[in-house]
PDB file of N, CA and C in Angstrom:
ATOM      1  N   UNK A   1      85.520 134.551 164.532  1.00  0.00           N
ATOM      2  CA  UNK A   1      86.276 134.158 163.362  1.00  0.00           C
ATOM      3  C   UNK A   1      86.941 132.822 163.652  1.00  0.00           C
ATOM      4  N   UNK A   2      86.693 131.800 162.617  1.00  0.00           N
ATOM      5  CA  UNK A   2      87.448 130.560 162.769  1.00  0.00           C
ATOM      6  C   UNK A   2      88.666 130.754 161.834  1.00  0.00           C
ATOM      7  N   UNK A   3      89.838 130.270 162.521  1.00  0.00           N
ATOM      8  CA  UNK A   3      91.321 130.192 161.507  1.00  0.00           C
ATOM      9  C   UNK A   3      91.786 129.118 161.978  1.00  0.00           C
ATOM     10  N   UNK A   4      92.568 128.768 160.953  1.00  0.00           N
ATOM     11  CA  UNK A   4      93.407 127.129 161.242  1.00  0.00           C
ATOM     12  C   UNK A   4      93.875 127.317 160.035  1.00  0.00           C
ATOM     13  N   UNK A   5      95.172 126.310 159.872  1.00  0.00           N
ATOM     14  CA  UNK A   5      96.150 126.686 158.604  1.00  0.00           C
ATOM     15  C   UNK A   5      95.798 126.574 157.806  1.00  0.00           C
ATOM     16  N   UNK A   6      94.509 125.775 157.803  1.00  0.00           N
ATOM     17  CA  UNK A   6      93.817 125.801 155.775  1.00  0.00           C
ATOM     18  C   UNK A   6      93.202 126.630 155.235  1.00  0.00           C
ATOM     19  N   UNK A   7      92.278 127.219 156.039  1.00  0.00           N
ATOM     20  CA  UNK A   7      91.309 128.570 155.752  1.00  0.00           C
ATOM     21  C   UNK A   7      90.768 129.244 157.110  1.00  0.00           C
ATOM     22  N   UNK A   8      90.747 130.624 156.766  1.00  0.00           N
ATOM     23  CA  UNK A   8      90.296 131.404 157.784  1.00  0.00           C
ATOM     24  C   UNK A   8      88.789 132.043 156.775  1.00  0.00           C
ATOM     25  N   UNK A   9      87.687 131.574 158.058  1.00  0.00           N
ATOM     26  CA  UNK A   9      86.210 132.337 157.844  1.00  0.00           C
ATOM     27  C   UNK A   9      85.799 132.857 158.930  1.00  0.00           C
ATOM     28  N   UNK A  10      84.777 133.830 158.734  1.00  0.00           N
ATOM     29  CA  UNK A  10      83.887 134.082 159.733  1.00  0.00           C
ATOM     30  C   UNK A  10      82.362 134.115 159.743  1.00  0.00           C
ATOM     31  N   UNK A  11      81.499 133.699 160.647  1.00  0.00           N
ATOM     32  CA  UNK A  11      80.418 133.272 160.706  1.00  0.00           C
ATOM     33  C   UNK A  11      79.366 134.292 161.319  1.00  0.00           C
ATOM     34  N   UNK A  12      78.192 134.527 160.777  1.00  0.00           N
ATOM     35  CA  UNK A  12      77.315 135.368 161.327  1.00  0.00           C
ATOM     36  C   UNK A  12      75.511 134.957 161.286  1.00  0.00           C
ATOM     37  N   UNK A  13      74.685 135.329 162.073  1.00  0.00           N
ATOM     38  CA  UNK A  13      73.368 135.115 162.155  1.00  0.00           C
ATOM     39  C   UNK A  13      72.824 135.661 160.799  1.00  0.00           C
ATOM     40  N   UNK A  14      72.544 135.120 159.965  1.00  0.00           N
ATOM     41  CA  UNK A  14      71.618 135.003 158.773  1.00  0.00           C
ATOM     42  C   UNK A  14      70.422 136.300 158.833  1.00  0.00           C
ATOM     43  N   UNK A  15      70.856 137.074 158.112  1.00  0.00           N
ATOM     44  CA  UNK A  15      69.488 137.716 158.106  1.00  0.00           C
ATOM     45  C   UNK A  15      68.780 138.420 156.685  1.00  0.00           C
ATOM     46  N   UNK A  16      67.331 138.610 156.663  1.00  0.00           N
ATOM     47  CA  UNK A  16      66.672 138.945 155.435  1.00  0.00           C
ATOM     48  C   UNK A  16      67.650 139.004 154.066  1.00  0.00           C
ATOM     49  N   UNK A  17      68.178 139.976 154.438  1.00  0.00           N
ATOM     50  CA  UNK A  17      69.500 140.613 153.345  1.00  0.00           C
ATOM     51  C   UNK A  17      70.061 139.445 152.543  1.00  0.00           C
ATOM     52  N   UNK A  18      70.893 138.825 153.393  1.00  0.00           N
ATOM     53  CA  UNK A  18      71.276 137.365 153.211  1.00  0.00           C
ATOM     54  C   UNK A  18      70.523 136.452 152.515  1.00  0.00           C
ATOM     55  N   UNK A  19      69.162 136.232 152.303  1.00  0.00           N
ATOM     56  CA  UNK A  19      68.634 135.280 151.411  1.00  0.00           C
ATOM     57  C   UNK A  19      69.098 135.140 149.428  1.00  0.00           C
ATOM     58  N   UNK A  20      69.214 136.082 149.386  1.00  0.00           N
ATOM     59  CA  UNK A  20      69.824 135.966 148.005  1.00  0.00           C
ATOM     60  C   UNK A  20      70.659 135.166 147.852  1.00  0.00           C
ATOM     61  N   UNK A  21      72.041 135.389 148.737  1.00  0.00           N
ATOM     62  CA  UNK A  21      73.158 134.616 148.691  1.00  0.00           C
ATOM     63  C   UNK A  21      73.269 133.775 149.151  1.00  0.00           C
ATOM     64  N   UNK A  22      72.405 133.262 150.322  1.00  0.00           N
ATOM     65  CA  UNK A  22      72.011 131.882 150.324  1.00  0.00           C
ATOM     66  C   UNK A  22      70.892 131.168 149.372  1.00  0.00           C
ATOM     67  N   UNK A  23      70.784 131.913 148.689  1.00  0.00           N
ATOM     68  CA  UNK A  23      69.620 131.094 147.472  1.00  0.00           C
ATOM     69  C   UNK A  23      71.117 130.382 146.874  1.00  0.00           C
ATOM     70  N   UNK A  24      71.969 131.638 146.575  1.00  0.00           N
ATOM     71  CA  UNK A  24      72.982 131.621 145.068  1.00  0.00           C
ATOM     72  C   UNK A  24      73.644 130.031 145.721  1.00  0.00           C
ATOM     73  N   UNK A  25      73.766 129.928 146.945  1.00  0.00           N
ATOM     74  CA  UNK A  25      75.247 128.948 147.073  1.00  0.00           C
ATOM     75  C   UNK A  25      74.497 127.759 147.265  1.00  0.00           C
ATOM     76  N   UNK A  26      73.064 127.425 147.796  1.00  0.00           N
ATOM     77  CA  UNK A  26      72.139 126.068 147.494  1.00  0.00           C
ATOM     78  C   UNK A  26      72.199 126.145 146.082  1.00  0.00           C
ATOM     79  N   UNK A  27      71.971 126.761 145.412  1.00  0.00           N
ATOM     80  CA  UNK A  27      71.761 126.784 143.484  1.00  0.00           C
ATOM     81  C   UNK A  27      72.600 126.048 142.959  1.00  0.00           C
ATOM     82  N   UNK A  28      74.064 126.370 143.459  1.00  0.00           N
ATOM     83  CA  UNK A  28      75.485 125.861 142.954  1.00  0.00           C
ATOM     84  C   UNK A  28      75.313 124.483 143.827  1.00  0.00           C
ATOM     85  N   UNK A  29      74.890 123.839 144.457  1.00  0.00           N
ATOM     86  CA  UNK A  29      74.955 122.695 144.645  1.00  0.00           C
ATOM     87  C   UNK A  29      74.191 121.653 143.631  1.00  0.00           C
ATOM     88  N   UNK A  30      73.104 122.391 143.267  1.00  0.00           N
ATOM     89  CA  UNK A  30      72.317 121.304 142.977  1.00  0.00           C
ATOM     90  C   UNK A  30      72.885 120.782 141.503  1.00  0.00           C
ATOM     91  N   UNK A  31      73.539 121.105 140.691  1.00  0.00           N
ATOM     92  CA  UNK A  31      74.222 120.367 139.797  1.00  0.00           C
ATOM     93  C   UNK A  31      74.688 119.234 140.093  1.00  0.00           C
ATOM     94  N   UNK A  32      75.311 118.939 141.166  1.00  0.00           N
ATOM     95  CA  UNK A  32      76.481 118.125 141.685  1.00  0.00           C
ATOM     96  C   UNK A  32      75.211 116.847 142.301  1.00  0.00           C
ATOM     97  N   UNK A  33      74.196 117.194 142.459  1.00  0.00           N
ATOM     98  CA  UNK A  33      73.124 116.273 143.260  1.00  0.00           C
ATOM     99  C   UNK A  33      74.101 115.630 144.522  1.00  0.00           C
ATOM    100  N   UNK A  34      75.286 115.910 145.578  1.00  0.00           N
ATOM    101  CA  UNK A  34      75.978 115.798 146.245  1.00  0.00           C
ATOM    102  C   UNK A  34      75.431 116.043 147.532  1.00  0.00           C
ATOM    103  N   UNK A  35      74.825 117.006 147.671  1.00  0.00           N
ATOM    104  CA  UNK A  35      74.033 117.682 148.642  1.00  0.00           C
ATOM    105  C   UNK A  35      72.516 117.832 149.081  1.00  0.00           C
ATOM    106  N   UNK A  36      72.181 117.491 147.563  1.00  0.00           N
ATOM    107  CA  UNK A  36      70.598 117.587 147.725  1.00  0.00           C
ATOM    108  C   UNK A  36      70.060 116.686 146.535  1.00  0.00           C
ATOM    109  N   UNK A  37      68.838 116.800 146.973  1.00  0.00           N
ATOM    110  CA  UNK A  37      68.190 115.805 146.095  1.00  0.00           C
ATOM    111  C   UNK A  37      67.436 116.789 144.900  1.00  0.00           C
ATOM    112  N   UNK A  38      67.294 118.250 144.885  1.00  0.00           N
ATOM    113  CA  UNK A  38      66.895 119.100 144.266  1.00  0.00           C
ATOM    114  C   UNK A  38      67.303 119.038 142.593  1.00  0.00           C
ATOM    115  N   UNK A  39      66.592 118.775 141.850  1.00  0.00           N
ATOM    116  CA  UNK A  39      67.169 118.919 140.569  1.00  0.00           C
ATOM    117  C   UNK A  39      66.618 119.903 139.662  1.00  0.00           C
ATOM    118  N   UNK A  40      66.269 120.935 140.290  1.00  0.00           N
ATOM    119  CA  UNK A  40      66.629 122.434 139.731  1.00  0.00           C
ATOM    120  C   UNK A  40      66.358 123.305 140.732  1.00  0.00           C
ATOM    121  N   UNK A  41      67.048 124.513 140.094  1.00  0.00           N
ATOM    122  CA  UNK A  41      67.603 125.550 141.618  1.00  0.00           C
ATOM    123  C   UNK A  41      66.191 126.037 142.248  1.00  0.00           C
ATOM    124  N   UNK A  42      66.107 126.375 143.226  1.00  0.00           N
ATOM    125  CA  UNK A  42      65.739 127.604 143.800  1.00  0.00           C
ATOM    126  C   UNK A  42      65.460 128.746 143.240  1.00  0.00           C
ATOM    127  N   UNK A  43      64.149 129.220 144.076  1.00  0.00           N
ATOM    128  CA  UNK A  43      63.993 131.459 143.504  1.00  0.00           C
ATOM    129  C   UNK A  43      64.142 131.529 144.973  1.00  0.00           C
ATOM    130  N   UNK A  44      64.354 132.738 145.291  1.00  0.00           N
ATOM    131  CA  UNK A  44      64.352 133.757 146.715  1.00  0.00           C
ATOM    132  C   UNK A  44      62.897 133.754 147.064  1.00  0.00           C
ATOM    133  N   UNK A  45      61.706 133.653 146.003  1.00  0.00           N
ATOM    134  CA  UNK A  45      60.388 134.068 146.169  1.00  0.00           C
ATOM    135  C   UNK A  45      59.924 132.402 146.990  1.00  0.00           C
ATOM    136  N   UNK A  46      60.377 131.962 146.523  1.00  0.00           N
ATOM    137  CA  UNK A  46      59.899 130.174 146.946  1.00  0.00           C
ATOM    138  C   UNK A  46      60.508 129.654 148.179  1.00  0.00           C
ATOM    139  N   UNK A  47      61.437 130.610 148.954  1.00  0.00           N
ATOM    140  CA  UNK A  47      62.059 130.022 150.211  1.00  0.00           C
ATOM    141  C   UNK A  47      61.368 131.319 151.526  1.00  0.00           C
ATOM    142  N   UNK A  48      60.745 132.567 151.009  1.00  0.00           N
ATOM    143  CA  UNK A  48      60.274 133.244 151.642  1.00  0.00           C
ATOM    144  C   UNK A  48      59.089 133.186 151.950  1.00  0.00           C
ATOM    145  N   UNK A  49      58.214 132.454 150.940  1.00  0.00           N
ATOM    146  CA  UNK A  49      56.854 131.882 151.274  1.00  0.00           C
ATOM    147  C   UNK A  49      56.199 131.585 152.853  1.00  0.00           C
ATOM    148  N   UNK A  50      56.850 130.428 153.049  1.00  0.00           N
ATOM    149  CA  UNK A  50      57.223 129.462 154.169  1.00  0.00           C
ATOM    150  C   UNK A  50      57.330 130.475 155.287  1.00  0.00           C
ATOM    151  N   UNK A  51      58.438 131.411 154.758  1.00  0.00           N
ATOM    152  CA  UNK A  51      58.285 132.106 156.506  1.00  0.00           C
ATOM    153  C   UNK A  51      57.663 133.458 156.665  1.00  0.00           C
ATOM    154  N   UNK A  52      56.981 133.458 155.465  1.00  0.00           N
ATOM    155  CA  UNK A  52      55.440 134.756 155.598  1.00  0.00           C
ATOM    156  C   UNK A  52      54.600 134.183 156.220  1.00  0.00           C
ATOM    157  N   UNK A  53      54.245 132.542 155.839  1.00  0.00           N
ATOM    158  CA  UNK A  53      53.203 132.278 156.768  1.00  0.00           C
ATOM    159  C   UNK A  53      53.721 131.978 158.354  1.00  0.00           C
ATOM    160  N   UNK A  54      55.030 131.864 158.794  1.00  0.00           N
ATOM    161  CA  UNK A  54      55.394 131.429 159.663  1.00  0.00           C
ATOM    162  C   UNK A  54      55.334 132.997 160.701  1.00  0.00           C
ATOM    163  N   UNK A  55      55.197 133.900 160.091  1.00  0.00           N
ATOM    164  CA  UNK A  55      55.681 135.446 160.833  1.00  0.00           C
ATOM    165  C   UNK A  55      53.845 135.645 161.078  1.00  0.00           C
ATOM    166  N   UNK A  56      53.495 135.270 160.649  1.00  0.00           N
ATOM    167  CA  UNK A  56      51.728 135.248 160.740  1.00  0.00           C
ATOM    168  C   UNK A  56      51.117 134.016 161.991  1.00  0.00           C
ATOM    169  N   UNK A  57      52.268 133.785 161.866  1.00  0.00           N
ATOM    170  CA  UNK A  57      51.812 132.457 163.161  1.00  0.00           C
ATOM    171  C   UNK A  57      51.486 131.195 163.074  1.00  0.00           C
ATOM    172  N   UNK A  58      51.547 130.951 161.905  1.00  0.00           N
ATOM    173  CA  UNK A  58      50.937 129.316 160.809  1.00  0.00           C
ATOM    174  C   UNK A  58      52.700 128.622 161.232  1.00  0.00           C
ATOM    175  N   UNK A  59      52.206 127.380 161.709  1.00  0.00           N
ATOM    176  CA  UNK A  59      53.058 126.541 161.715  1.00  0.00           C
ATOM    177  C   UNK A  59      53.098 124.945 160.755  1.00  0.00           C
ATOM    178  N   UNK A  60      54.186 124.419 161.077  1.00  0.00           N
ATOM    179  CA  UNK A  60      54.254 123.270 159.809  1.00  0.00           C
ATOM    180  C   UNK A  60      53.124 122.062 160.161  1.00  0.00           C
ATOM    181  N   UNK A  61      52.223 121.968 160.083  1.00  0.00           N
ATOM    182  CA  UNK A  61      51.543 120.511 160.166  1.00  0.00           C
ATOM    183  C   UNK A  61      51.864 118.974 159.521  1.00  0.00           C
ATOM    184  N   UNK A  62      52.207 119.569 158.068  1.00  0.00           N
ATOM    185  CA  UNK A  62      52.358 117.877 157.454  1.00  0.00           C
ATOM    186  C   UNK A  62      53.629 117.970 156.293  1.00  0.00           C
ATOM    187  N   UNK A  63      54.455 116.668 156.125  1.00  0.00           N
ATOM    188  CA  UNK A  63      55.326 116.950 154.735  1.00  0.00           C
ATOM    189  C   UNK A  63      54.487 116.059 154.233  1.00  0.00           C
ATOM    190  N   UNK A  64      54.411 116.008 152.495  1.00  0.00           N
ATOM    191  CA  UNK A  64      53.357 114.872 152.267  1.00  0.00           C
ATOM    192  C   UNK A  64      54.815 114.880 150.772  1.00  0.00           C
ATOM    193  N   UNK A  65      55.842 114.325 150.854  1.00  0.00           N
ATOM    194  CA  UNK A  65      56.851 114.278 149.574  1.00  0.00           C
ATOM    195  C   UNK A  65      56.224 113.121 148.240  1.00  0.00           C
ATOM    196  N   UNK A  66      56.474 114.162 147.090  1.00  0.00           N
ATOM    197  CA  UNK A  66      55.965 113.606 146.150  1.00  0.00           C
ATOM    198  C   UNK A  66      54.615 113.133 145.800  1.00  0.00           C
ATOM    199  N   UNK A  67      53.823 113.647 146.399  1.00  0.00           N
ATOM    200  CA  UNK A  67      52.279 113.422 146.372  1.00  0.00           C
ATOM    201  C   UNK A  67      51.805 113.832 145.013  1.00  0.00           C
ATOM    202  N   UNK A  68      52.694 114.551 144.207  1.00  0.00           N
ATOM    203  CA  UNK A  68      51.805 115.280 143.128  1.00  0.00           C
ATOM    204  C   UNK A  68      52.908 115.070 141.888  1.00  0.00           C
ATOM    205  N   UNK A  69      52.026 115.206 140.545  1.00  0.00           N
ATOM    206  CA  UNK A  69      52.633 115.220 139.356  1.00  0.00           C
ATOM    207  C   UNK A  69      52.021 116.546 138.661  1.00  0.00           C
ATOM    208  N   UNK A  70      52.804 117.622 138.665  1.00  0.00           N
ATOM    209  CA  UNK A  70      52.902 118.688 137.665  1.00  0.00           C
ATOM    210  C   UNK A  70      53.330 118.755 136.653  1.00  0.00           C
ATOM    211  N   UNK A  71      52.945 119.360 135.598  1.00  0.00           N
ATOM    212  CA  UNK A  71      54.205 119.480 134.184  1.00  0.00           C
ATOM    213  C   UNK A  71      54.668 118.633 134.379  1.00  0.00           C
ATOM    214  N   UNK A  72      54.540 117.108 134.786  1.00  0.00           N
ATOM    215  CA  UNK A  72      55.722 116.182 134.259  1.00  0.00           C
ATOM    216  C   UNK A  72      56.232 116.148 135.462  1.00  0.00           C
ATOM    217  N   UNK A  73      56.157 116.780 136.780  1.00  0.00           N
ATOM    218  CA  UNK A  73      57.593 116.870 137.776  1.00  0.00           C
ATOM    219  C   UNK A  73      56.788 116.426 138.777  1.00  0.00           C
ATOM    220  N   UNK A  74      57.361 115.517 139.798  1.00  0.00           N
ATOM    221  CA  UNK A  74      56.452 115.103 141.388  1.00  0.00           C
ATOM    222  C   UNK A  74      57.028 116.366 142.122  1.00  0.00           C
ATOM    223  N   UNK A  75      55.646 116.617 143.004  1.00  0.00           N
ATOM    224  CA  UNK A  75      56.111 117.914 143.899  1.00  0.00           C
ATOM    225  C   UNK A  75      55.225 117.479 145.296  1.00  0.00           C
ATOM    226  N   UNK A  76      55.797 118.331 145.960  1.00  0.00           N
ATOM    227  CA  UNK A  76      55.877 117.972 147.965  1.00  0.00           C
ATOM    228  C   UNK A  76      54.672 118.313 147.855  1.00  0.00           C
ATOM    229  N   UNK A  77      53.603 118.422 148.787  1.00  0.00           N
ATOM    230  CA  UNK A  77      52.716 119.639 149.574  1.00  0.00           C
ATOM    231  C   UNK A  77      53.423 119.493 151.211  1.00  0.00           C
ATOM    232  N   UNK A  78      53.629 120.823 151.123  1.00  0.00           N
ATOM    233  CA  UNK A  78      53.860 121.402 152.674  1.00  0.00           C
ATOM    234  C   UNK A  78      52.385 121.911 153.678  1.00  0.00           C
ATOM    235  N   UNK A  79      51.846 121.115 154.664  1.00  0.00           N
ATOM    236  CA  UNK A  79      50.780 121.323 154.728  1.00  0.00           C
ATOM    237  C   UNK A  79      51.158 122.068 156.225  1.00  0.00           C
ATOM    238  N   UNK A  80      50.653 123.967 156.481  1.00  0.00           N
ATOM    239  CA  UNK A  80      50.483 124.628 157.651  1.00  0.00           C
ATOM    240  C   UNK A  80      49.105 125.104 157.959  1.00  0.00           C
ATOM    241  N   UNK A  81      49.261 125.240 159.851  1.00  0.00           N
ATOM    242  CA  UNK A  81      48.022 125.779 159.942  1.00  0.00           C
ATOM    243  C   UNK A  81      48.469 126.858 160.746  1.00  0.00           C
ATOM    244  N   UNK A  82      47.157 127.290 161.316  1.00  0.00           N
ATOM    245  CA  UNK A  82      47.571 127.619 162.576  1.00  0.00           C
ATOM    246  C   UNK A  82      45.991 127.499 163.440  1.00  0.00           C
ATOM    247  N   UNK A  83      46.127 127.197 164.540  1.00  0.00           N
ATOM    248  CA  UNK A  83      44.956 126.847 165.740  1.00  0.00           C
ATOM    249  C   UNK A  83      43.976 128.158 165.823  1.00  0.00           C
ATOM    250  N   UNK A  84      43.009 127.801 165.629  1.00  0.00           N
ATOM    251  CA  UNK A  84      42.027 129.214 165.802  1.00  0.00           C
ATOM    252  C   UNK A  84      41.188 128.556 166.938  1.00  0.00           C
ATOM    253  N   UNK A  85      40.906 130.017 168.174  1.00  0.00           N
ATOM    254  CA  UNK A  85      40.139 129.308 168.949  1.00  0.00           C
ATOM    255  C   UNK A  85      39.103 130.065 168.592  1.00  0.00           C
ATOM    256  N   UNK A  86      37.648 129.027 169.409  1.00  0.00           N
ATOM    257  CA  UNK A  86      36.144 129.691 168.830  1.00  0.00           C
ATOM    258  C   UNK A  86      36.332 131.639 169.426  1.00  0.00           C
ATOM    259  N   UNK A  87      37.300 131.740 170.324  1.00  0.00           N
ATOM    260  CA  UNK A  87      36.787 133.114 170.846  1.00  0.00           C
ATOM    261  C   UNK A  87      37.376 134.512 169.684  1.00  0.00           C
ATOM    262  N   UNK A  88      38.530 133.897 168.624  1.00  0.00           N
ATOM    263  CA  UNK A  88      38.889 134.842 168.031  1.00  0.00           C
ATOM    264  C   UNK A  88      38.348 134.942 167.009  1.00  0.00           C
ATOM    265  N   UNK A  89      38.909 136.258 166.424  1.00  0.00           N
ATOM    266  CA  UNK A  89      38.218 136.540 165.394  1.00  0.00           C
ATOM    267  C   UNK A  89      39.135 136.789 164.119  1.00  0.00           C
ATOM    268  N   UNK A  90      39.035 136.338 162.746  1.00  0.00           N
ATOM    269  CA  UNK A  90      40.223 135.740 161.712  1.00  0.00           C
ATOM    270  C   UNK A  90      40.200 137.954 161.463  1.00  0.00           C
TER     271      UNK A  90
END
C-alpha cells in the first residue's frame, strides 16, 4: 500500500478478472486525447485477441501503423508469428 498525505492506494498484479476494468479506465481517457492517441474506446474482446495468440506461442513480428483505410478510419496491422521447425507438426 502506498500513502502520503494526498492519497492512499494500493497496487496489485493484474489479472484476467481485471481486464474489464482496465478496458473501463483506458475508455475514460480517450475523450481527453491526453493520454492516447485512440479516438474511440476499446472492447475487452479486442485487447484479449493479442494474448490468445500470445498463450499459443505466436509472438509480435511487425507494427505496420496506419497502413490501412477501413470505413473511412486508418487502422494498424499487428503482424505475429511464431517459428515452426521442419520437424514439427502444426
Amino acid at each position: 500500500m502506498i500513502v502520503n498525505e494526498f492519497l492512499t492506494f494500493s497496487l496489485h498484479i493484474a489479472e484476467p478478472g481485471d481486464l474489464s476494468g482496465v478496458v473501463a479506465i483506458y475508455n475514460s481517457t480517450v475523450p481527453s486525447r491526453m493520454v492516447t492517441a485512440d479516438t474511440d474506446p476499446v472492447t475487452v474482446a479486442s485487447r484479449q485477441a493479442l494474448g490468445l495468440f500470445a498463450t499459443m506461442g505466436f509472438s509480435r513480428w511487425g507494427d505496420l501503423p496506419r497502413v490501412a483505410v477501413l470505413d473511412g478510419v486508418e487502422r494498424d496491422l499487428i503482424i505475429v508469428g511464431r517459428r515452426v521447425d521442419g520437424e514439427q507438426q502444426a
